[in-house]
PDB file of N, CA and C in Angstrom:
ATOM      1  N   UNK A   1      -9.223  -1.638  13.396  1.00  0.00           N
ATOM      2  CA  UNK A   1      -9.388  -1.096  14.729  1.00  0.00           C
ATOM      3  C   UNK A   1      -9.267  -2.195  15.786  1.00  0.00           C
ATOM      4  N   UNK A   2      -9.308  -3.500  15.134  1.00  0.00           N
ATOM      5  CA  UNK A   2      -9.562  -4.612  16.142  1.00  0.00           C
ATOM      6  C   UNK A   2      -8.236  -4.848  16.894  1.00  0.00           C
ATOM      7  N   UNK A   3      -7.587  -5.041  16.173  1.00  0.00           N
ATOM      8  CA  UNK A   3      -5.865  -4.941  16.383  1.00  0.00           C
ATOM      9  C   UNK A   3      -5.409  -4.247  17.244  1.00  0.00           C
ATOM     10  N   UNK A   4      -5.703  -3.002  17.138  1.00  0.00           N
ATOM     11  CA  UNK A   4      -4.929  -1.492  17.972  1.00  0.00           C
ATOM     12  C   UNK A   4      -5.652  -1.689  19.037  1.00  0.00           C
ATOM     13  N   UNK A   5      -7.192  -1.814  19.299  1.00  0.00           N
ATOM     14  CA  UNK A   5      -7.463  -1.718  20.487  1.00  0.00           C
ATOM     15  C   UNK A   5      -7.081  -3.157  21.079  1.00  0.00           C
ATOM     16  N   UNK A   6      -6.640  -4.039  20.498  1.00  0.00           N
ATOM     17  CA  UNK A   6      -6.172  -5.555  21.029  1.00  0.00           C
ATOM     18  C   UNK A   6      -4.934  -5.235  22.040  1.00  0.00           C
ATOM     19  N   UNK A   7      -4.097  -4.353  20.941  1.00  0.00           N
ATOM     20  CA  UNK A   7      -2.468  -4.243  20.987  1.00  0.00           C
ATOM     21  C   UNK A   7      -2.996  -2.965  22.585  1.00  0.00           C
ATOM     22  N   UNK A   8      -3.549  -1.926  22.775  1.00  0.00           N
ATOM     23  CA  UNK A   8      -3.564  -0.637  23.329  1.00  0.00           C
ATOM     24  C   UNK A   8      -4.609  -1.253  24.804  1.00  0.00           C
ATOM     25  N   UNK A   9      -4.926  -3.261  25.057  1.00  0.00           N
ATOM     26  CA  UNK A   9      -5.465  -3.226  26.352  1.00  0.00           C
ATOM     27  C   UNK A   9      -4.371  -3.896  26.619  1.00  0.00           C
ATOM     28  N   UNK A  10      -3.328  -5.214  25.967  1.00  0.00           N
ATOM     29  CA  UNK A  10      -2.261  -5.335  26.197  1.00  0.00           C
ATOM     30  C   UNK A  10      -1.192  -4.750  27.223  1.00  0.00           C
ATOM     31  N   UNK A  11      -0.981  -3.473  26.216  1.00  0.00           N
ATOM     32  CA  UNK A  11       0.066  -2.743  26.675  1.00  0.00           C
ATOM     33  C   UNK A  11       0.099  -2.080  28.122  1.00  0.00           C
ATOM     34  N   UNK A  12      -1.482  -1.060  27.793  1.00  0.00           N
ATOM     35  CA  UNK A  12      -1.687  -0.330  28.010  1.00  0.00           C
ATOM     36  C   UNK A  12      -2.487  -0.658  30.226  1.00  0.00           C
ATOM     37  N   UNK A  13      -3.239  -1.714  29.698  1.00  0.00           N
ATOM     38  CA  UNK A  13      -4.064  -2.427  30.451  1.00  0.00           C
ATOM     39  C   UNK A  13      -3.828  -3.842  31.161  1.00  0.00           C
ATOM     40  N   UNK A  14      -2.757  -4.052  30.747  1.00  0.00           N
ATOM     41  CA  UNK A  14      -2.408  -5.765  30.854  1.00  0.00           C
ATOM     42  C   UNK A  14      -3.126  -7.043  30.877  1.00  0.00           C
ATOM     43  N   UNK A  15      -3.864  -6.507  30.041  1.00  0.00           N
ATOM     44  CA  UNK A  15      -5.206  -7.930  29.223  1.00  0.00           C
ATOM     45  C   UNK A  15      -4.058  -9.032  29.252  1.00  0.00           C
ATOM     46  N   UNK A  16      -4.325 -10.098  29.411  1.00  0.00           N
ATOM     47  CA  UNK A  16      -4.159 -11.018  28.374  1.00  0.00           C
ATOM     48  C   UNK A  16      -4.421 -11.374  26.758  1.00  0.00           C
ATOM     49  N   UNK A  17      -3.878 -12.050  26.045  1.00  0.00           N
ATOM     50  CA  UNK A  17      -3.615 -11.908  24.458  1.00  0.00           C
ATOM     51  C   UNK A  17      -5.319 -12.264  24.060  1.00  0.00           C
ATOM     52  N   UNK A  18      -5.578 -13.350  24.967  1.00  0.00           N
ATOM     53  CA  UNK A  18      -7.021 -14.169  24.720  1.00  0.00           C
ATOM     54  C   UNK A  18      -7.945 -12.920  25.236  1.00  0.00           C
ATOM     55  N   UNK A  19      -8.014 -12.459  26.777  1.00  0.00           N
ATOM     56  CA  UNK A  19      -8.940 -11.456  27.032  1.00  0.00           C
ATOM     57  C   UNK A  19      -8.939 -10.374  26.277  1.00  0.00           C
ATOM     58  N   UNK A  20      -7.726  -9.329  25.701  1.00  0.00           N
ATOM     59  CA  UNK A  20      -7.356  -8.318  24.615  1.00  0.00           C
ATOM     60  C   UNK A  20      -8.376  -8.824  23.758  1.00  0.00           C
ATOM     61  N   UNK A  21      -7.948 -10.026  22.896  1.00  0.00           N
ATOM     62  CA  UNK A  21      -8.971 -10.503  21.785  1.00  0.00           C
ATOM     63  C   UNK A  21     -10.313 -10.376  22.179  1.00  0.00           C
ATOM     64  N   UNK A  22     -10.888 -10.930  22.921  1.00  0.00           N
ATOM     65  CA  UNK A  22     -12.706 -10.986  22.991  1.00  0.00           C
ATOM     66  C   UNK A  22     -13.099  -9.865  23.405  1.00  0.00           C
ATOM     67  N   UNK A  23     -12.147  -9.075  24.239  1.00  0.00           N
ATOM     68  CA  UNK A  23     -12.744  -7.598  24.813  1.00  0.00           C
ATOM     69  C   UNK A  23     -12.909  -6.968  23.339  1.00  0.00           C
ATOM     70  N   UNK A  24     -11.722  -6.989  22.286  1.00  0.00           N
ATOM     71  CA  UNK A  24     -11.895  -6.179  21.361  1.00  0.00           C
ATOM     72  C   UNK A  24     -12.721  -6.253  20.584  1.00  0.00           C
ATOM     73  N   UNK A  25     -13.362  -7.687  20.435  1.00  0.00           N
ATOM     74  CA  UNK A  25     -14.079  -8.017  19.861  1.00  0.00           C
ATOM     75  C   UNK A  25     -15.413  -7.548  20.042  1.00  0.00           C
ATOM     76  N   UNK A  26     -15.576  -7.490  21.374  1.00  0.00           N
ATOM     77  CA  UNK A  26     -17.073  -7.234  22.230  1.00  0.00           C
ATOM     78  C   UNK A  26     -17.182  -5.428  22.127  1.00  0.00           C
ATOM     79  N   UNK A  27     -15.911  -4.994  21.740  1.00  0.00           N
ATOM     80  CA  UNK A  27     -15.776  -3.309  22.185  1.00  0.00           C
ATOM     81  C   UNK A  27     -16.153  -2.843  20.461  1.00  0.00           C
ATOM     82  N   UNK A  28     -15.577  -3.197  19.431  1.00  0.00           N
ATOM     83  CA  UNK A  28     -15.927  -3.225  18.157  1.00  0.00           C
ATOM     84  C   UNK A  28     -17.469  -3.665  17.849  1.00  0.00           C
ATOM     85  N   UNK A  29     -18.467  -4.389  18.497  1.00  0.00           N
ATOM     86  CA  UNK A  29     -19.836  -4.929  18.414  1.00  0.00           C
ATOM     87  C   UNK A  29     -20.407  -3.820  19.371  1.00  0.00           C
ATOM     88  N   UNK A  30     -20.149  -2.181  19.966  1.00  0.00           N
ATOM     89  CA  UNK A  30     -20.640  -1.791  20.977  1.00  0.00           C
ATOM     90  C   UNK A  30     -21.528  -1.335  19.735  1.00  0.00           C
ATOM     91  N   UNK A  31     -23.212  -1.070  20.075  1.00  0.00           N
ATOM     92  CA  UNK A  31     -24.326  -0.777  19.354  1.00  0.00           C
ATOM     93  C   UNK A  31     -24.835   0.775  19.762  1.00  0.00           C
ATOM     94  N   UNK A  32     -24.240   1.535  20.484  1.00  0.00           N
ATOM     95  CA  UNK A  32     -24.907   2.542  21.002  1.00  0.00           C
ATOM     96  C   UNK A  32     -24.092   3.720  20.832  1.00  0.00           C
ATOM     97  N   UNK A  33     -24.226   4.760  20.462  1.00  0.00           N
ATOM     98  CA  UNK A  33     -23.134   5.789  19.760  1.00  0.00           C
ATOM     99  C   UNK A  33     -22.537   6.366  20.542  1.00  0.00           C
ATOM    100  N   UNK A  34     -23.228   6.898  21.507  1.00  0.00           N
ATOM    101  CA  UNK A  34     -22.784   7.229  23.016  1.00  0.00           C
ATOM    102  C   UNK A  34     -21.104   6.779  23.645  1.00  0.00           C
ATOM    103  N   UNK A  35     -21.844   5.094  23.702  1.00  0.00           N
ATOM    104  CA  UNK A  35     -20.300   4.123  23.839  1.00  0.00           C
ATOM    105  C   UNK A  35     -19.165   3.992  22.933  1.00  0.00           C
ATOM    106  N   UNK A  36     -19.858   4.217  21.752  1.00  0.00           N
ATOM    107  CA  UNK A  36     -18.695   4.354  20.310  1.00  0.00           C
ATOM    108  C   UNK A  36     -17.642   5.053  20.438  1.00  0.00           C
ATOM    109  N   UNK A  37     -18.211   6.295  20.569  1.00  0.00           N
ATOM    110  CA  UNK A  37     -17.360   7.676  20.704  1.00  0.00           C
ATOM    111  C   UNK A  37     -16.747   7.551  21.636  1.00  0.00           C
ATOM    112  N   UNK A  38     -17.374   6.990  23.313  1.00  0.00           N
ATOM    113  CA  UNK A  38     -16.534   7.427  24.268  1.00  0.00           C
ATOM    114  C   UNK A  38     -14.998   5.917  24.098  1.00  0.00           C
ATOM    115  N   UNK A  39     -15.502   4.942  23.118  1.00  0.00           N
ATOM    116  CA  UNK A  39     -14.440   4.052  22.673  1.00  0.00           C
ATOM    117  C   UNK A  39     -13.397   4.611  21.907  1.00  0.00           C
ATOM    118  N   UNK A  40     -13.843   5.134  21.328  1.00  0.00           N
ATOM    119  CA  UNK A  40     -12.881   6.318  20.016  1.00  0.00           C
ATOM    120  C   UNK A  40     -11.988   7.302  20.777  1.00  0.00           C
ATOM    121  N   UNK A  41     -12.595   8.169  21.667  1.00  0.00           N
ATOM    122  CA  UNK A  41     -12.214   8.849  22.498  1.00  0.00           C
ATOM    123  C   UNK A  41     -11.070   8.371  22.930  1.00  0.00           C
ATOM    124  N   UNK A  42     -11.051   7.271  23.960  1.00  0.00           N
ATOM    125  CA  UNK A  42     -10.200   6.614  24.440  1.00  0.00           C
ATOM    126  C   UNK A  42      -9.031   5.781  23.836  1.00  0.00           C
ATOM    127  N   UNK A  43      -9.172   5.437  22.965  1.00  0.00           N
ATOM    128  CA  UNK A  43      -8.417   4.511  21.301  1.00  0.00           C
ATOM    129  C   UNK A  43      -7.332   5.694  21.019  1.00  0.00           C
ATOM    130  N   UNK A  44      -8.147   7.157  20.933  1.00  0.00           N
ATOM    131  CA  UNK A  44      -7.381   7.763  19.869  1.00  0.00           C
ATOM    132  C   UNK A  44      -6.509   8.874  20.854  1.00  0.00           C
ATOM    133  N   UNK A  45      -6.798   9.385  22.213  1.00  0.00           N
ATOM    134  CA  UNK A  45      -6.521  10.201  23.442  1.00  0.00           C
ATOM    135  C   UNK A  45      -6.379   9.581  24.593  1.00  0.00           C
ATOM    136  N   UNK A  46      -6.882   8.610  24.734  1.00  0.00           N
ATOM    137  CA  UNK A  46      -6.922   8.329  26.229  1.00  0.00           C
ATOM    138  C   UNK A  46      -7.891   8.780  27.363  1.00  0.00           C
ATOM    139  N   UNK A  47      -8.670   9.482  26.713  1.00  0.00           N
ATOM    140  CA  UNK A  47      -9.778  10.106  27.241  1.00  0.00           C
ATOM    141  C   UNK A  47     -10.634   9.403  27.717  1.00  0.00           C
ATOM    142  N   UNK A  48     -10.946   9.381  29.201  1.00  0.00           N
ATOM    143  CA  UNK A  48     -11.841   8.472  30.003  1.00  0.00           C
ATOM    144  C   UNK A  48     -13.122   8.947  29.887  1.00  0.00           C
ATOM    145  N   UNK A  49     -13.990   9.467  28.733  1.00  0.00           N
ATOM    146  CA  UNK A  49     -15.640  10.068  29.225  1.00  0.00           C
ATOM    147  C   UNK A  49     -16.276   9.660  29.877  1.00  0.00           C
ATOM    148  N   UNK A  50     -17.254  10.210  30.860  1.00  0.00           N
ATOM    149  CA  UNK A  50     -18.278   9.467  32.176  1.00  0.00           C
ATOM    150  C   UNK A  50     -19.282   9.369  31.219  1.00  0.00           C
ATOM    151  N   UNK A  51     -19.558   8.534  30.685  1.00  0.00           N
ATOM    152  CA  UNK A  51     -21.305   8.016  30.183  1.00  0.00           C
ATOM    153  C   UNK A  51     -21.891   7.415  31.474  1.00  0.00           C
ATOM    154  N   UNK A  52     -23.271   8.160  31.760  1.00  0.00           N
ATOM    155  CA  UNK A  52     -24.217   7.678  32.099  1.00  0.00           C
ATOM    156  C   UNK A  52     -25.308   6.535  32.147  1.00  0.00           C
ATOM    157  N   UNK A  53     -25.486   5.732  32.523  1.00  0.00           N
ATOM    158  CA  UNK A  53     -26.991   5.093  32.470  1.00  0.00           C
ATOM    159  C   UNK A  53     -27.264   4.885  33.720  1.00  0.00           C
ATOM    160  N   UNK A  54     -27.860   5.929  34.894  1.00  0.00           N
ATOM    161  CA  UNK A  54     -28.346   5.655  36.049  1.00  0.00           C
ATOM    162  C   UNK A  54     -28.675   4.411  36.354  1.00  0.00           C
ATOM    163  N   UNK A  55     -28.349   3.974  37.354  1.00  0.00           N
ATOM    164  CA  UNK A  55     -27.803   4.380  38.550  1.00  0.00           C
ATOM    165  C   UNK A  55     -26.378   4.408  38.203  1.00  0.00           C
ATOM    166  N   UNK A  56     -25.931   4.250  36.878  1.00  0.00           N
ATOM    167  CA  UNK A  56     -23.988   4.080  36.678  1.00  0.00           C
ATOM    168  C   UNK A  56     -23.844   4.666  35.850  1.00  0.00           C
ATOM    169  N   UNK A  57     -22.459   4.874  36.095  1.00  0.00           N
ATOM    170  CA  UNK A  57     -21.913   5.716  35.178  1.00  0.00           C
ATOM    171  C   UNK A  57     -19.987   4.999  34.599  1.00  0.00           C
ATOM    172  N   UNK A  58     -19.691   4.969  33.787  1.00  0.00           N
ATOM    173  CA  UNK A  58     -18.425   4.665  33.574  1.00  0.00           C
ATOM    174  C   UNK A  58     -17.360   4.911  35.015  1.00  0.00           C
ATOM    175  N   UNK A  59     -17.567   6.313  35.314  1.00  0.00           N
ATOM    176  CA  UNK A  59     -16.891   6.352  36.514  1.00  0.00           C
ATOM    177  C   UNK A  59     -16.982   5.647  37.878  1.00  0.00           C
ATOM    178  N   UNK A  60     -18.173   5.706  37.998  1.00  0.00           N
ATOM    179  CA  UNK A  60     -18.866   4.854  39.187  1.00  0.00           C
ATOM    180  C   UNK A  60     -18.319   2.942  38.656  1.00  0.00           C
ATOM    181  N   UNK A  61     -18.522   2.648  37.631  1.00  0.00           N
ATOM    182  CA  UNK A  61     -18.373   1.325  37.446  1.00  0.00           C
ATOM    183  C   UNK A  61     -16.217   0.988  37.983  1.00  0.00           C
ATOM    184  N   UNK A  62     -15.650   2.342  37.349  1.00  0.00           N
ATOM    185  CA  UNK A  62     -14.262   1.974  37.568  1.00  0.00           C
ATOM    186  C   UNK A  62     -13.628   1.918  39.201  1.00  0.00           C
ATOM    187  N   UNK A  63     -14.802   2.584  39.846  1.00  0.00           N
ATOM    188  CA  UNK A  63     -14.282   2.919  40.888  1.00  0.00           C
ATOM    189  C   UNK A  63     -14.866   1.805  42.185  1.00  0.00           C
ATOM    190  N   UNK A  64     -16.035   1.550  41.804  1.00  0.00           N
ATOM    191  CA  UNK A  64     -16.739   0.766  42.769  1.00  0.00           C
ATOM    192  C   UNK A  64     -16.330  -0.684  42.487  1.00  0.00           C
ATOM    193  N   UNK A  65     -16.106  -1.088  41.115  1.00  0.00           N
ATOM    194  CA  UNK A  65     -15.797  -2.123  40.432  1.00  0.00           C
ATOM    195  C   UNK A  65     -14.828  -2.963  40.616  1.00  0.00           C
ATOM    196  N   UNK A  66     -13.771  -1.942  40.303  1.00  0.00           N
ATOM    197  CA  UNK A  66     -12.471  -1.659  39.905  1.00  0.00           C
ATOM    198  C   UNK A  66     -12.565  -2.386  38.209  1.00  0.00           C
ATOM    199  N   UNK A  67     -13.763  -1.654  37.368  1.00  0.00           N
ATOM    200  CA  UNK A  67     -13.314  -2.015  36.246  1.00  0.00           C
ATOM    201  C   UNK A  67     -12.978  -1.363  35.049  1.00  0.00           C
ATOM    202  N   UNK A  68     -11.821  -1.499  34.388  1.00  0.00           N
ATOM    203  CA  UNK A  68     -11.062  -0.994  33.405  1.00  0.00           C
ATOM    204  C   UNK A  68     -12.503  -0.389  32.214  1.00  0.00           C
ATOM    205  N   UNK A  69     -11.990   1.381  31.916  1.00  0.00           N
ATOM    206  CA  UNK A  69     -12.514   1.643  30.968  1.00  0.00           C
ATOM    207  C   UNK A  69     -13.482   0.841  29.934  1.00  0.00           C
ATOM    208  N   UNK A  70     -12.880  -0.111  29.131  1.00  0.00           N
ATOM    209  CA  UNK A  70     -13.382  -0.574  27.887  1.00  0.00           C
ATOM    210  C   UNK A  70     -14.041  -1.963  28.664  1.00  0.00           C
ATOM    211  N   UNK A  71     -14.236  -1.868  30.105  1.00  0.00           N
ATOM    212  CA  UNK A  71     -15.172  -3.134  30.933  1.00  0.00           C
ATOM    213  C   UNK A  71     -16.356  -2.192  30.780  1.00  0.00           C
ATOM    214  N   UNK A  72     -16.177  -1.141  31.621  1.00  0.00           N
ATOM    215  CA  UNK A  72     -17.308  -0.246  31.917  1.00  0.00           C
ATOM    216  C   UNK A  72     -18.399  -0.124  30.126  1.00  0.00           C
ATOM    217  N   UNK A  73     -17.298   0.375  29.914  1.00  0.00           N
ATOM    218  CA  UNK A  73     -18.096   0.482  28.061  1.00  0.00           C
ATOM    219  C   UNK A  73     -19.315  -0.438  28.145  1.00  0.00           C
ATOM    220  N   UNK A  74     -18.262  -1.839  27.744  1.00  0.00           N
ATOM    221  CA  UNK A  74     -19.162  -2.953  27.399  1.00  0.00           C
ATOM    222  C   UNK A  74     -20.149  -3.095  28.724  1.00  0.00           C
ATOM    223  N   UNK A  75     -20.213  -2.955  30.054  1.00  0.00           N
ATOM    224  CA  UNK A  75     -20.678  -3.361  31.217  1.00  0.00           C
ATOM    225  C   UNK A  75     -22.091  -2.279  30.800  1.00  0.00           C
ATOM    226  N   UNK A  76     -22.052  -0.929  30.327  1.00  0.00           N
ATOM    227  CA  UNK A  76     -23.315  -0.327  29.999  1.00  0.00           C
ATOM    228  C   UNK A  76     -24.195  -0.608  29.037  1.00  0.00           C
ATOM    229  N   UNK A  77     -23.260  -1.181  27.967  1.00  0.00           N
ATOM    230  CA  UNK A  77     -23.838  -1.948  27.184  1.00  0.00           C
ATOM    231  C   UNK A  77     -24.996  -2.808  27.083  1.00  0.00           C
ATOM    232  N   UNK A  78     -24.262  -3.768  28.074  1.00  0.00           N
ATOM    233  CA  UNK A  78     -25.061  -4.722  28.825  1.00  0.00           C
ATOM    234  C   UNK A  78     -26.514  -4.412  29.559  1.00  0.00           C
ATOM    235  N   UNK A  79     -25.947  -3.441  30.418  1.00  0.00           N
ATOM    236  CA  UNK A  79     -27.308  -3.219  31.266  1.00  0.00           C
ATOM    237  C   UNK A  79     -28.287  -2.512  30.421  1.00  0.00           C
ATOM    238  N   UNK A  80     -28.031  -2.084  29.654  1.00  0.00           N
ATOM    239  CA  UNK A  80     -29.147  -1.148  28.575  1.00  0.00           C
ATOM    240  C   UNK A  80     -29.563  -2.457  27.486  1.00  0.00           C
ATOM    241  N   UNK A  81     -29.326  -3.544  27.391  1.00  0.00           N
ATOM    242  CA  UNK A  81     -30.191  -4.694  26.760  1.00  0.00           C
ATOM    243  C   UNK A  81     -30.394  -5.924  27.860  1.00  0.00           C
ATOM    244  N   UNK A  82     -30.034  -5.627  28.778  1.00  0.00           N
ATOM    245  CA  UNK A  82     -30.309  -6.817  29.843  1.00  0.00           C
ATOM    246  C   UNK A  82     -30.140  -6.436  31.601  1.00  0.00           C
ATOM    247  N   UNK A  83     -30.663  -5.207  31.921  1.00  0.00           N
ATOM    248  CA  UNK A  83     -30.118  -4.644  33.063  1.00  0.00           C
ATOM    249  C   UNK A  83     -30.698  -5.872  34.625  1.00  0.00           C
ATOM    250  N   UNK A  84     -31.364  -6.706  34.118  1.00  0.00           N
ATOM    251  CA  UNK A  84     -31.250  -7.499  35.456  1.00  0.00           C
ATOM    252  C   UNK A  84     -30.136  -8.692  35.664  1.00  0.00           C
ATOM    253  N   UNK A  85     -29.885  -8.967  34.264  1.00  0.00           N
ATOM    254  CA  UNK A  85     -28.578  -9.929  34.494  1.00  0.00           C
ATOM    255  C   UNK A  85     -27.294  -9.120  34.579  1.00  0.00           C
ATOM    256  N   UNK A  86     -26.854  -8.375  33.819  1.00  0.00           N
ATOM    257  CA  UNK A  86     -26.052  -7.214  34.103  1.00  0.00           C
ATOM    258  C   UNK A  86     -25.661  -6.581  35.756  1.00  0.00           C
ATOM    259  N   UNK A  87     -27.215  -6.693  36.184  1.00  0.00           N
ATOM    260  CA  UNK A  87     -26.802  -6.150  37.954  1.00  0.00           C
ATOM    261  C   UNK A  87     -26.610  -7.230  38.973  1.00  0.00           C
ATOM    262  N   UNK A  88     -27.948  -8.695  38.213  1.00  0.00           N
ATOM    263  CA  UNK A  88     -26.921  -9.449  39.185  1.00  0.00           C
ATOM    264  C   UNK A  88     -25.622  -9.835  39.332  1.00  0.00           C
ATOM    265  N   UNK A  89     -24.796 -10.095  37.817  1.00  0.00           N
ATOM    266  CA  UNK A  89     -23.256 -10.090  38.023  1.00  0.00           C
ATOM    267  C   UNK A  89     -22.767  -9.144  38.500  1.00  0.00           C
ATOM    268  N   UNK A  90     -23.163  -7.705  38.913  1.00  0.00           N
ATOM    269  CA  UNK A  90     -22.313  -6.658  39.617  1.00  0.00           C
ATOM    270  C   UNK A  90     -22.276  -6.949  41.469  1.00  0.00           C
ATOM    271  N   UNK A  91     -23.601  -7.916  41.674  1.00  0.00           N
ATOM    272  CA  UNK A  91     -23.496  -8.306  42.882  1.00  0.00           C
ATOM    273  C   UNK A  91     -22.754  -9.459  43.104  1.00  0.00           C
ATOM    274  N   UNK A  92     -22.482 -10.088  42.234  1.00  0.00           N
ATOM    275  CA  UNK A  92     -21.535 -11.259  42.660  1.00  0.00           C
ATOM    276  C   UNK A  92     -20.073 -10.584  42.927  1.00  0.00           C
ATOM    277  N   UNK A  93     -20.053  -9.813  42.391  1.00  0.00           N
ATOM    278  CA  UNK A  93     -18.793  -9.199  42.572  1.00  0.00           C
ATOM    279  C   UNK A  93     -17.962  -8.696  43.783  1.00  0.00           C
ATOM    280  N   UNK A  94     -19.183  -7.895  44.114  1.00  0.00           N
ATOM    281  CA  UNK A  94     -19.031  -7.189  45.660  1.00  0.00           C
ATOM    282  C   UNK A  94     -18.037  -8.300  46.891  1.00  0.00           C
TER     283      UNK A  94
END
């Protein structure tokens, strides 16, 4: 799976070969089933699902962000084991 989703941010996303690699890496280590599926989802359809974790949501992260699907994934990830470092990098951003 590491591969395809390597090869499918590539193509699909225009990762770089190095960013493709660690994203896939980090997207394959997602711990929460929720994010799994909505990874699978997307891998196997293209299907963007809105997962939740108030105050964000996948959608809210792509739009306010501007960050790519399988960012958002991992970006909820994050905030659900570390939501104060997680939000301060969303403010550096701004």
């Amino acid at each position: 799976m590491r591969e395809q989703l390597k090869n499918k941010l590539i193509t699909d996303l225009a990762y770089s070969s190095a960013s493709a690699s660690k994203t896939a890496e980090d997207l394959c280590d997602l711990k929460y089933a929720d994010l799994r599926k909505g990874l699978l989802d997307w891998l196997r359809t293209d299907t963007q699902t809105v997962i939740r974790d108030e105050p964000y949501s996948t959608a809210c992260l792509m739009e306010k962000y501007h960050m790519t699907y399988p960012a958002a994934l991992i970006f909820l990830e994050w905030y659900r084991e570390d939501p104060t470092a997680a939000v301060s990098v969303l403010g550096m951003r701004m």
